[in-house]
C-alpha atoms as a PDB file:
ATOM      1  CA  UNK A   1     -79.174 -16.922  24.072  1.00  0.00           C
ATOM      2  CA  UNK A   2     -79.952 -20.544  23.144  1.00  0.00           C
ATOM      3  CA  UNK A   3     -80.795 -21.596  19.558  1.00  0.00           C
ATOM      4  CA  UNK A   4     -83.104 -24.084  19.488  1.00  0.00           C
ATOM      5  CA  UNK A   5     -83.108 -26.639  16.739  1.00  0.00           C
ATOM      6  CA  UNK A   6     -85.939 -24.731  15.119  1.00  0.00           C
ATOM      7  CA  UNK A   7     -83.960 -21.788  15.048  1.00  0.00           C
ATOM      8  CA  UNK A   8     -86.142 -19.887  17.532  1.00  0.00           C
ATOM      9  CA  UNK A   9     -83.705 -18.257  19.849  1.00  0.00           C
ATOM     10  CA  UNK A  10     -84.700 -18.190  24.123  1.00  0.00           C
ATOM     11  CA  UNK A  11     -82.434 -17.456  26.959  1.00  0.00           C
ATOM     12  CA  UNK A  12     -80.347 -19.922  28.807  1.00  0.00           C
ATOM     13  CA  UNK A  13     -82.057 -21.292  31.549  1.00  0.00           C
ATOM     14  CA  UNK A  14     -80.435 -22.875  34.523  1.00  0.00           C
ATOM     15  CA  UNK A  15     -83.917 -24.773  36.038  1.00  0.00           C
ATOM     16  CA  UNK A  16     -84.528 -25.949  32.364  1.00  0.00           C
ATOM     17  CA  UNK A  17     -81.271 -27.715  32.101  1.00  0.00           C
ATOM     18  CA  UNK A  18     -81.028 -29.401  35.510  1.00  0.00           C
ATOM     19  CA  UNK A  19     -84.503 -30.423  35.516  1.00  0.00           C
ATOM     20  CA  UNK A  20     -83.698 -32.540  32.722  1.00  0.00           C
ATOM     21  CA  UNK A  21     -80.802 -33.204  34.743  1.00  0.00           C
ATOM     22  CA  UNK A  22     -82.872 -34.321  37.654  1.00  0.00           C
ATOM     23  CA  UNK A  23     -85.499 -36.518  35.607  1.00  0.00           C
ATOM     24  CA  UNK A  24     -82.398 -38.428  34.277  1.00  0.00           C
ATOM     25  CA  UNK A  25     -81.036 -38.814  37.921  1.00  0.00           C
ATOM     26  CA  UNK A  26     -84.031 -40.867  38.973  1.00  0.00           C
ATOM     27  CA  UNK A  27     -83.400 -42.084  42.249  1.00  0.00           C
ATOM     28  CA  UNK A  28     -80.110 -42.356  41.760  1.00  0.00           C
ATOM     29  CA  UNK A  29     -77.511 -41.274  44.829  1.00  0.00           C
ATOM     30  CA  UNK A  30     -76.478 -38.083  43.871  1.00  0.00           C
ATOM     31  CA  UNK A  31     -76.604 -35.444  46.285  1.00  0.00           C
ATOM     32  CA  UNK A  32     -78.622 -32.126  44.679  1.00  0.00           C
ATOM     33  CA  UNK A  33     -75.302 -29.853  45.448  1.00  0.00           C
ATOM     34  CA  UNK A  34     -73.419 -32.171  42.677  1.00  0.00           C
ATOM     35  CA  UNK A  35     -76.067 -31.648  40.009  1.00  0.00           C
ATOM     36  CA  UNK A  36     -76.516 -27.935  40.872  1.00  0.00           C
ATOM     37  CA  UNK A  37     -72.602 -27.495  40.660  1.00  0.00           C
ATOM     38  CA  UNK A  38     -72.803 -29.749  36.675  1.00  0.00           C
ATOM     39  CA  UNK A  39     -75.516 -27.051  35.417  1.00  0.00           C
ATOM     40  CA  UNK A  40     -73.260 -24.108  36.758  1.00  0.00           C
ATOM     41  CA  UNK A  41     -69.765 -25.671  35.223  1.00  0.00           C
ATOM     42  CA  UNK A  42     -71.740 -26.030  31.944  1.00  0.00           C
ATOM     43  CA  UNK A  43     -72.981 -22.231  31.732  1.00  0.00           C
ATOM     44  CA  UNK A  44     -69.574 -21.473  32.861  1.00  0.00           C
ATOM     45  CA  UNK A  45     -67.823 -23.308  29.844  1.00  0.00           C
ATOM     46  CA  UNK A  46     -70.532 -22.279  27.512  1.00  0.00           C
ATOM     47  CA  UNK A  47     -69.845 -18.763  28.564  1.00  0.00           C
ATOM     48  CA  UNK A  48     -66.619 -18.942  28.065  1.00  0.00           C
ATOM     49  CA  UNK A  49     -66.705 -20.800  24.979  1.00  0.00           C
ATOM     50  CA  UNK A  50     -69.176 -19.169  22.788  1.00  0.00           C
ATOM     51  CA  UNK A  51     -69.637 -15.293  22.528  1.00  0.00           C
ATOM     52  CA  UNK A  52     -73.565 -14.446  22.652  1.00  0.00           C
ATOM     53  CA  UNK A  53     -75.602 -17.579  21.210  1.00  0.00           C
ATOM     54  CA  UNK A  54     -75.078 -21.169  21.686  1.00  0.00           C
ATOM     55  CA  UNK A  55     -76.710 -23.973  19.701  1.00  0.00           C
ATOM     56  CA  UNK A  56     -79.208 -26.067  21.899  1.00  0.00           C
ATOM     57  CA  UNK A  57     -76.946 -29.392  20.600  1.00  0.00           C
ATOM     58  CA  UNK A  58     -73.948 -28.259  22.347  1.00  0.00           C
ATOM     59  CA  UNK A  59     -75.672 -27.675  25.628  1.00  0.00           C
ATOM     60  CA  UNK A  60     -76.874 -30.873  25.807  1.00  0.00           C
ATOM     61  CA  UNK A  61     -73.068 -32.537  24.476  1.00  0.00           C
ATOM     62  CA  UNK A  62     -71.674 -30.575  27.446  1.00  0.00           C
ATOM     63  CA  UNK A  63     -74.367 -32.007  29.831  1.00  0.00           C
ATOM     64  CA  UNK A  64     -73.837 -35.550  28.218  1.00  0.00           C
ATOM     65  CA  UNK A  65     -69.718 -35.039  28.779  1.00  0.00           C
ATOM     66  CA  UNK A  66     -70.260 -34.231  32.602  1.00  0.00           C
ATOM     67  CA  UNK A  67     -72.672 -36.732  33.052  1.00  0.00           C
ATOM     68  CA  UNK A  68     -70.287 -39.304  31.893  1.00  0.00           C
ATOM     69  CA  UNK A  69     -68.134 -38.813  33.984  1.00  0.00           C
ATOM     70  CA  UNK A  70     -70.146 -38.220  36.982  1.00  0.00           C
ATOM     71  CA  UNK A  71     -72.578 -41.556  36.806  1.00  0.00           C
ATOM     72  CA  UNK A  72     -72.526 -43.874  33.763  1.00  0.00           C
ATOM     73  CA  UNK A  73     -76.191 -45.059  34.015  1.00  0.00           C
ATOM     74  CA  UNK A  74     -77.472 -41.182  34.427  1.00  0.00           C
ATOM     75  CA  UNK A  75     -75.382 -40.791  31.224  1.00  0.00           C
ATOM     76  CA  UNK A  76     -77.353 -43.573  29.649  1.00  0.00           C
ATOM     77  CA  UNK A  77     -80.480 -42.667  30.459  1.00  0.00           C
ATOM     78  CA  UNK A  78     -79.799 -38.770  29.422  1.00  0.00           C
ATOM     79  CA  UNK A  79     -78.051 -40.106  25.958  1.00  0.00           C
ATOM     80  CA  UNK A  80     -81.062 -42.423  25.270  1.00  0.00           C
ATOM     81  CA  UNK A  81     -83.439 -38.889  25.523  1.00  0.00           C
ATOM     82  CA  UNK A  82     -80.907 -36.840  23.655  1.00  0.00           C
ATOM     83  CA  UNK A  83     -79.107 -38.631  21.513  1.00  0.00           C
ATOM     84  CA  UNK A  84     -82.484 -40.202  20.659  1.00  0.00           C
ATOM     85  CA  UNK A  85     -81.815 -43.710  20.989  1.00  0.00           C
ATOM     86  CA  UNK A  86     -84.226 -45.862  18.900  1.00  0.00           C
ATOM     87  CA  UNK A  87     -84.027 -49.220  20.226  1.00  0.00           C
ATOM     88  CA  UNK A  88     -81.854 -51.832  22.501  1.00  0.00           C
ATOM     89  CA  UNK A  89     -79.319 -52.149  20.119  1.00  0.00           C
ATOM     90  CA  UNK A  90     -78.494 -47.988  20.148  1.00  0.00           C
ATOM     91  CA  UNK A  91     -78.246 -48.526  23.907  1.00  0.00           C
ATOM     92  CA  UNK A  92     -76.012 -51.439  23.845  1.00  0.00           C
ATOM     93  CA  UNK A  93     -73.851 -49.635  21.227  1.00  0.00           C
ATOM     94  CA  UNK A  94     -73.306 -46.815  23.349  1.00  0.00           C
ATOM     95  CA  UNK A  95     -72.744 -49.318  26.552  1.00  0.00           C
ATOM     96  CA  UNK A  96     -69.730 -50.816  24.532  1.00  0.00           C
ATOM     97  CA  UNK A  97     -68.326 -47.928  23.787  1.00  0.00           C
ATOM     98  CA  UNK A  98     -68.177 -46.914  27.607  1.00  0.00           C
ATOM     99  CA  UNK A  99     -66.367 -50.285  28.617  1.00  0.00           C
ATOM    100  CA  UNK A 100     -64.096 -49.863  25.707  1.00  0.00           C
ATOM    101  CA  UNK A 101     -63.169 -45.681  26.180  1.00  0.00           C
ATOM    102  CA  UNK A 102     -64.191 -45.608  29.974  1.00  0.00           C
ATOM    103  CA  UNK A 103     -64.443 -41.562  31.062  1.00  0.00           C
ATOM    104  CA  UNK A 104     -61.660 -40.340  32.803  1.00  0.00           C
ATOM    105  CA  UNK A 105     -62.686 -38.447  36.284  1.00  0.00           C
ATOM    106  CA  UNK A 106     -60.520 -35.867  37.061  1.00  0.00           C
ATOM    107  CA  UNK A 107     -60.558 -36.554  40.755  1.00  0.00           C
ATOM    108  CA  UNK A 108     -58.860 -40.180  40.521  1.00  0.00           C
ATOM    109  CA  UNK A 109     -55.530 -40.870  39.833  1.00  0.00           C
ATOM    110  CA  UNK A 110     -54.269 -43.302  37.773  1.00  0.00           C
ATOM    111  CA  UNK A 111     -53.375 -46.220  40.501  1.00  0.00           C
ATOM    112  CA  UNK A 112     -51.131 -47.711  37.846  1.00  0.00           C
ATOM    113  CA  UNK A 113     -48.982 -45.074  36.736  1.00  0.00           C
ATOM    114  CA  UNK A 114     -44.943 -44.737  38.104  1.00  0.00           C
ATOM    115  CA  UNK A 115     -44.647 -41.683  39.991  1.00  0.00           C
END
């Protein structure tokens, strides 16, 4: 069960969260499979993580984690919806901190590290 932030309590739903996932994604190039497979690795984790309920918040935090990793400006545009940016400085804030801590994708190695 999800708890929303009014404390009303629904089931998880898979089409909720990748529809959200989808409006974020735009037009951007990537292939359906890869968002279908993000919504599935969340439930998994959340499922994993947390025993019955789950708090709406970390749902979305998971999403956001994926996302960054996955595409930076789907990131941004998800994190300006739910981290509920107000204005252009919020955006650029967040923007920074990407260049500065850039996400680390598990499928790339480190090209400058000794063997």
């Amino acid at each position: 069960m999800v708890i929303k932030q009014d404390g009303t309590r629904v089931p998880f739903d898979q089409e909720k969260v990748l529809k959200g996932l989808q409006a974020a994604c735009g037009k951007r190039p990537i292939p359906e499979d890869k968002k279908v497979a993000l919504v599935r690795e969340v439930e998994e984790e959340l499922i994993q993580e947390f025993d019955r309920e789950v708090h709406s918040k970390s749902i979305g935090l998971q999403v956001a984690t994926k996302l960054k990793a996955l595409d930076p400006i789907v990131y941004i545009r998800y994190a300006s919806e739910y981290f509920n940016f107000q204005d252009l400085e919020d955006i650029s804030q967040e923007v920074s901190n990407m260049q500065e801590s850039p996400p680390v994708i598990p499928s790339q190695s480190d090209l400058f590290s000794a063997p």
